[in-house]
C-alpha atoms as a PDB file:
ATOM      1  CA  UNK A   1     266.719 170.176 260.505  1.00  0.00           C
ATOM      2  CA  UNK A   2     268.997 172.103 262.772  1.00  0.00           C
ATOM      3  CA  UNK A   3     271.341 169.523 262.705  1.00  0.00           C
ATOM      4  CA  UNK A   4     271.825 170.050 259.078  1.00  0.00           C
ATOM      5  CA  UNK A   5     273.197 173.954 260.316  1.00  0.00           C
ATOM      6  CA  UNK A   6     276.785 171.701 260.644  1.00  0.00           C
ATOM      7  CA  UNK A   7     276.582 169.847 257.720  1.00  0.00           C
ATOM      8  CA  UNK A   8     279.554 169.892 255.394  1.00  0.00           C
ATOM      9  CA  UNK A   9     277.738 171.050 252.254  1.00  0.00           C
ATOM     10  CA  UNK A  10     277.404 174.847 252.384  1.00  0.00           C
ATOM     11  CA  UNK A  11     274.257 174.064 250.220  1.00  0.00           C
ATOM     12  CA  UNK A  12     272.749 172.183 253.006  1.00  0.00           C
ATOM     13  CA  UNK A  13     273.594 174.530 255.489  1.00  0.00           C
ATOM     14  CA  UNK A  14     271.771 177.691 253.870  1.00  0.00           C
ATOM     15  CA  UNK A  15     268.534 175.375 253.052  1.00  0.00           C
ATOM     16  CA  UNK A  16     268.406 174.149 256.715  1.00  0.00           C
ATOM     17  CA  UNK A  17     269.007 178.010 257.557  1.00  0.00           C
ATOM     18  CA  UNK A  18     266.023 178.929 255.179  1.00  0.00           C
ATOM     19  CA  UNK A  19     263.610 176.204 256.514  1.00  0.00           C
ATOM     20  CA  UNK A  20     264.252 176.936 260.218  1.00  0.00           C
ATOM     21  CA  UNK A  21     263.530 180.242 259.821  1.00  0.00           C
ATOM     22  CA  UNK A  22     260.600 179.529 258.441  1.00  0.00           C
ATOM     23  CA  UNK A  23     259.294 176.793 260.853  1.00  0.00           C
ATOM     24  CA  UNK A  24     261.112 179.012 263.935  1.00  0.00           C
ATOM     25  CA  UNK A  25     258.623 181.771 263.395  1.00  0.00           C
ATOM     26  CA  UNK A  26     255.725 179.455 264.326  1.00  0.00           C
ATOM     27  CA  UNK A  27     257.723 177.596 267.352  1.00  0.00           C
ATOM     28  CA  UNK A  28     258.707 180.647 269.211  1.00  0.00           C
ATOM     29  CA  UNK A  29     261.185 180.030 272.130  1.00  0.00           C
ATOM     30  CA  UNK A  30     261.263 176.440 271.866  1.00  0.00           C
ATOM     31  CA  UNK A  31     263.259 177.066 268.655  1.00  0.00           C
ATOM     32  CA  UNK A  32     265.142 179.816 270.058  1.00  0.00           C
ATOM     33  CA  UNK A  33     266.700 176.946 272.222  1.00  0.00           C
ATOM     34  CA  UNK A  34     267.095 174.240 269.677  1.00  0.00           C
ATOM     35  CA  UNK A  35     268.989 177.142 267.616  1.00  0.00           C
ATOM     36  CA  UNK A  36     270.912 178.480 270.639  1.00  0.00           C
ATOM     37  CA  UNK A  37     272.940 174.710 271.235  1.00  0.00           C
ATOM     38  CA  UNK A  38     274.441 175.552 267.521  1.00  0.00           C
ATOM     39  CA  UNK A  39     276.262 178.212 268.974  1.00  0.00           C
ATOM     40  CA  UNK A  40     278.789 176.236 270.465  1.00  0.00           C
ATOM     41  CA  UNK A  41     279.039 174.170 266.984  1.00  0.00           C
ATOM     42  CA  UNK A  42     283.137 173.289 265.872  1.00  0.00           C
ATOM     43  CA  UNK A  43     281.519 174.773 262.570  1.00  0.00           C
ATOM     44  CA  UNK A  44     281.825 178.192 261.892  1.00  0.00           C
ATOM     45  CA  UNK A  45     279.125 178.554 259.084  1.00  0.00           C
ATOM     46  CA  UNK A  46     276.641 176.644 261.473  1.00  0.00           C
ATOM     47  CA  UNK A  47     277.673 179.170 264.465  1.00  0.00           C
ATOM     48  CA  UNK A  48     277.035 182.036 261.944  1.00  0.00           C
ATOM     49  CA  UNK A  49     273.714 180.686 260.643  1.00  0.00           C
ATOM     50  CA  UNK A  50     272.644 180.491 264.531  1.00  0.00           C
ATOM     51  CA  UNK A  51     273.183 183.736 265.135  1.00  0.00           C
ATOM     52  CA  UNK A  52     271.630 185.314 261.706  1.00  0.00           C
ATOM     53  CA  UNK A  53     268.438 182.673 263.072  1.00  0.00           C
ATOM     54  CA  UNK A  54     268.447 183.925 266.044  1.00  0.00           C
ATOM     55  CA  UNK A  55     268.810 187.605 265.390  1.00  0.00           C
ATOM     56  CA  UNK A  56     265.555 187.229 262.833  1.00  0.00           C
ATOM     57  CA  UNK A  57     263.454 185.592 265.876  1.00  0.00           C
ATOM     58  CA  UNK A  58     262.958 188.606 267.696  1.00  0.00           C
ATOM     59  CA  UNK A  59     261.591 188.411 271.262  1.00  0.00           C
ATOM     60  CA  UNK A  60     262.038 184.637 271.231  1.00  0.00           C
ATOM     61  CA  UNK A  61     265.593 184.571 271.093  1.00  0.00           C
ATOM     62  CA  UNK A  62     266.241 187.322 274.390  1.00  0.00           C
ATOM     63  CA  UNK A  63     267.076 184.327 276.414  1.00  0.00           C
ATOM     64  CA  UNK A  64     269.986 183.834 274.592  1.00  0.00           C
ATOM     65  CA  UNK A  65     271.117 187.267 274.303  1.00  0.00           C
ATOM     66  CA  UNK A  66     274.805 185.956 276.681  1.00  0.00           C
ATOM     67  CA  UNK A  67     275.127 183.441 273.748  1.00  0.00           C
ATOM     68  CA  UNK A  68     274.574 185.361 271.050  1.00  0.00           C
ATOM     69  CA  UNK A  69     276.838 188.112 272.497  1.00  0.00           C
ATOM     70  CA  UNK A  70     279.816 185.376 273.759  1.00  0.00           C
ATOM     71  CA  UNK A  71     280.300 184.903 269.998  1.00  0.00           C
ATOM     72  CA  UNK A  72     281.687 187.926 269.802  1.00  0.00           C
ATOM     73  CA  UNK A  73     284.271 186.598 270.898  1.00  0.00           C
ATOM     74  CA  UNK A  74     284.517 183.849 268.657  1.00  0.00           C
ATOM     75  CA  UNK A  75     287.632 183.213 266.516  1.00  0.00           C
ATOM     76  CA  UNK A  76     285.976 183.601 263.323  1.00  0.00           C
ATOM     77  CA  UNK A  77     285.713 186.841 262.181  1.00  0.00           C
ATOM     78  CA  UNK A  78     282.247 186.515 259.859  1.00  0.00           C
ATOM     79  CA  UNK A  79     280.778 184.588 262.936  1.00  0.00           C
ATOM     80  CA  UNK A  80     281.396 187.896 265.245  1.00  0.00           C
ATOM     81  CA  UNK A  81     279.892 190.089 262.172  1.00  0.00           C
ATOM     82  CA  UNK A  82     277.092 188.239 261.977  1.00  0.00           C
ATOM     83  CA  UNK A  83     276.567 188.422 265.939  1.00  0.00           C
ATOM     84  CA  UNK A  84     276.923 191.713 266.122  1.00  0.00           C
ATOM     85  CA  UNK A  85     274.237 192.306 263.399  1.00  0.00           C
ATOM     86  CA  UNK A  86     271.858 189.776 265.265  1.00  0.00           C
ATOM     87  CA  UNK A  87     272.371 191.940 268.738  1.00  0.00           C
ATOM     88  CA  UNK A  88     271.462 194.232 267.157  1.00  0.00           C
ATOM     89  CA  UNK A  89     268.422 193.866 265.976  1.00  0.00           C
ATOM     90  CA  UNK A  90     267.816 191.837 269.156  1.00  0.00           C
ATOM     91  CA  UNK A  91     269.050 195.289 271.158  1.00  0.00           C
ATOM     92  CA  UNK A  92     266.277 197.044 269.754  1.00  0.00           C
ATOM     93  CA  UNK A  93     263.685 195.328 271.573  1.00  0.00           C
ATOM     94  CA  UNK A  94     265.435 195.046 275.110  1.00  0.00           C
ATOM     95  CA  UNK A  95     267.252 198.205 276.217  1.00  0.00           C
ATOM     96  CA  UNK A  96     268.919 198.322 278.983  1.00  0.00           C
ATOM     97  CA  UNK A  97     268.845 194.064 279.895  1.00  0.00           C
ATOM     98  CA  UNK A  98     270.505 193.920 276.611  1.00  0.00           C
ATOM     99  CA  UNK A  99     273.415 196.874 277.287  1.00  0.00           C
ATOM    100  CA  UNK A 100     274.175 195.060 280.431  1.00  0.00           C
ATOM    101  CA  UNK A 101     274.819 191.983 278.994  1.00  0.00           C
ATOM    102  CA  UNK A 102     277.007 193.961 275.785  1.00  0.00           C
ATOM    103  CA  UNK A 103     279.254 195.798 278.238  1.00  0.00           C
ATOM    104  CA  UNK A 104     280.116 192.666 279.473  1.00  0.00           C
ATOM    105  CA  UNK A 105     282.261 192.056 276.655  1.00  0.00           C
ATOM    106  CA  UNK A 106     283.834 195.281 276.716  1.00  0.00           C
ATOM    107  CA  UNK A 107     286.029 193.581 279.142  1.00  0.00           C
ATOM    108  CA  UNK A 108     286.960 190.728 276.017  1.00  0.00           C
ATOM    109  CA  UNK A 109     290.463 189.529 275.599  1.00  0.00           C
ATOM    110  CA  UNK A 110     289.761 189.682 271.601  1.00  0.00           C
ATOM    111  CA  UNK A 111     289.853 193.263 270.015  1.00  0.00           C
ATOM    112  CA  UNK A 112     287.063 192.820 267.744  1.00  0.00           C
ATOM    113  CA  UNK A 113     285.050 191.986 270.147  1.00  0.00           C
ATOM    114  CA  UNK A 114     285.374 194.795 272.398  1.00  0.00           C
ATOM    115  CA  UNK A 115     284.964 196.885 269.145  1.00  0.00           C
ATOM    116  CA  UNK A 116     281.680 195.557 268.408  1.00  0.00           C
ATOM    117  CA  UNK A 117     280.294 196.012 271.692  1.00  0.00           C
ATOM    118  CA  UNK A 118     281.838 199.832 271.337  1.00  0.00           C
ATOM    119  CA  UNK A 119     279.670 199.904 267.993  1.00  0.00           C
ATOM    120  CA  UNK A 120     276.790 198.262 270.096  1.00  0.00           C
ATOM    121  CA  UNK A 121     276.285 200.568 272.854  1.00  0.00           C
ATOM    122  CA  UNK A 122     276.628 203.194 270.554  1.00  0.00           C
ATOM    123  CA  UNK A 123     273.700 202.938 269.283  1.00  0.00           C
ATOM    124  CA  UNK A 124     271.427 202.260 272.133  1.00  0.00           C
ATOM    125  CA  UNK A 125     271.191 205.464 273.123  1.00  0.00           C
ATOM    126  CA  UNK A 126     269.760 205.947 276.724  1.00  0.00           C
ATOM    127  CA  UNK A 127     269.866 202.457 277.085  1.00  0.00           C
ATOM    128  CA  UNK A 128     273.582 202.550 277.262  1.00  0.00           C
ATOM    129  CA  UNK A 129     274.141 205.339 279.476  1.00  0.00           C
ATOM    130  CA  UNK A 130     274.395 203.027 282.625  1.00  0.00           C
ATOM    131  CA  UNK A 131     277.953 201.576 281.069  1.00  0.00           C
ATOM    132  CA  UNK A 132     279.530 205.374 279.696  1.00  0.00           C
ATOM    133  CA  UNK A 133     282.130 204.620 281.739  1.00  0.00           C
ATOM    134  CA  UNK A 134     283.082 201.122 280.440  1.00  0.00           C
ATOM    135  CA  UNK A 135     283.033 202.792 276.967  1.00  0.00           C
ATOM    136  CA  UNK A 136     284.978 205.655 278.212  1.00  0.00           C
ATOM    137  CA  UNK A 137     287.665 203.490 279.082  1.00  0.00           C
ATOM    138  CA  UNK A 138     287.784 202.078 275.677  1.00  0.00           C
ATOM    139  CA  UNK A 139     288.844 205.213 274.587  1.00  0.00           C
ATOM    140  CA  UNK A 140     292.424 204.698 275.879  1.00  0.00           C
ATOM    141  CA  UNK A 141     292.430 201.104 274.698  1.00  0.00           C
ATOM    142  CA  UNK A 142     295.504 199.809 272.931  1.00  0.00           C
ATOM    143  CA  UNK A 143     293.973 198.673 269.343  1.00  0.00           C
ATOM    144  CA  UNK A 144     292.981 201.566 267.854  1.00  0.00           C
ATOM    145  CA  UNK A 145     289.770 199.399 266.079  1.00  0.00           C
ATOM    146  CA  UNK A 146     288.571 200.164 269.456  1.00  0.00           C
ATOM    147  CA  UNK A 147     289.270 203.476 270.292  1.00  0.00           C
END
């Protein structure tokens, strides 16, 4: 079923996102990995149904908080939305583990990226004090998405 998340048929996709969400609840982290390897999918809507997936699953998907977050990054713009949204329901959960691994990408290349992580560790809290000074430095950044 997950290899239905890169079919061509948008109609196909959403069912195959429906049903694994359903079946991943019951399968824990072994899902969590089956759903992680669609990440790195050539298809954007597949890469945007992993994340949503993965963001739903909770403490079975934490092992793939570096994926989830490296798609950020990704060239797509609804794929980073929906990553960001997924981290941060995933965030919620894991504190501090999970600011380390958002500051990483406060050192991203792409813009939007580095402004999602801004929005991320924003609302951590405590959590995110550790990396203040990564996100002060955004401050003086030169999109002003991110500042």
């Amino acid at each position: 079923v997950a290899g239905r998340l890169s079919d061509p048929d948008e109609d196909v996709r959403n069912v195959a996102c429906e049903a694994l969400g359903k079946l991943g609840e019951a399968r824990g982290q072994t899902f969590a990995a089956v759903v992680a390897t669609v990440l790195k999918s050539s298809n954007s809507d597949a890469r945007q149904k992993a994340c949503q997936l993965l963001g739903n699953l909770g403490e079975a998907a934490v092992p793939h908080l570096e994926a989830v977050a490296g798609r950020l990054s990704d060239p797509d713009e609804d794929v980073r939305n929906v990553a960001c949204e997924a981290l941060g329901k995933l965030g919620e959960a894991r504190g501090q583990t999970f600011a380390a691994v958002v500051a990483t990408v406060l050192k991203s290349s792409n813009s939007d990226a580095r402004q999602k992580a801004c929005q991320l560790l924003g609302n951590l809290g405590e959590a995110a004090v550790p990396h203040l000074g990564a996100l002060a430095k955004c401050l003086s950044d030169d999109h002003s998405d991110v500042r």
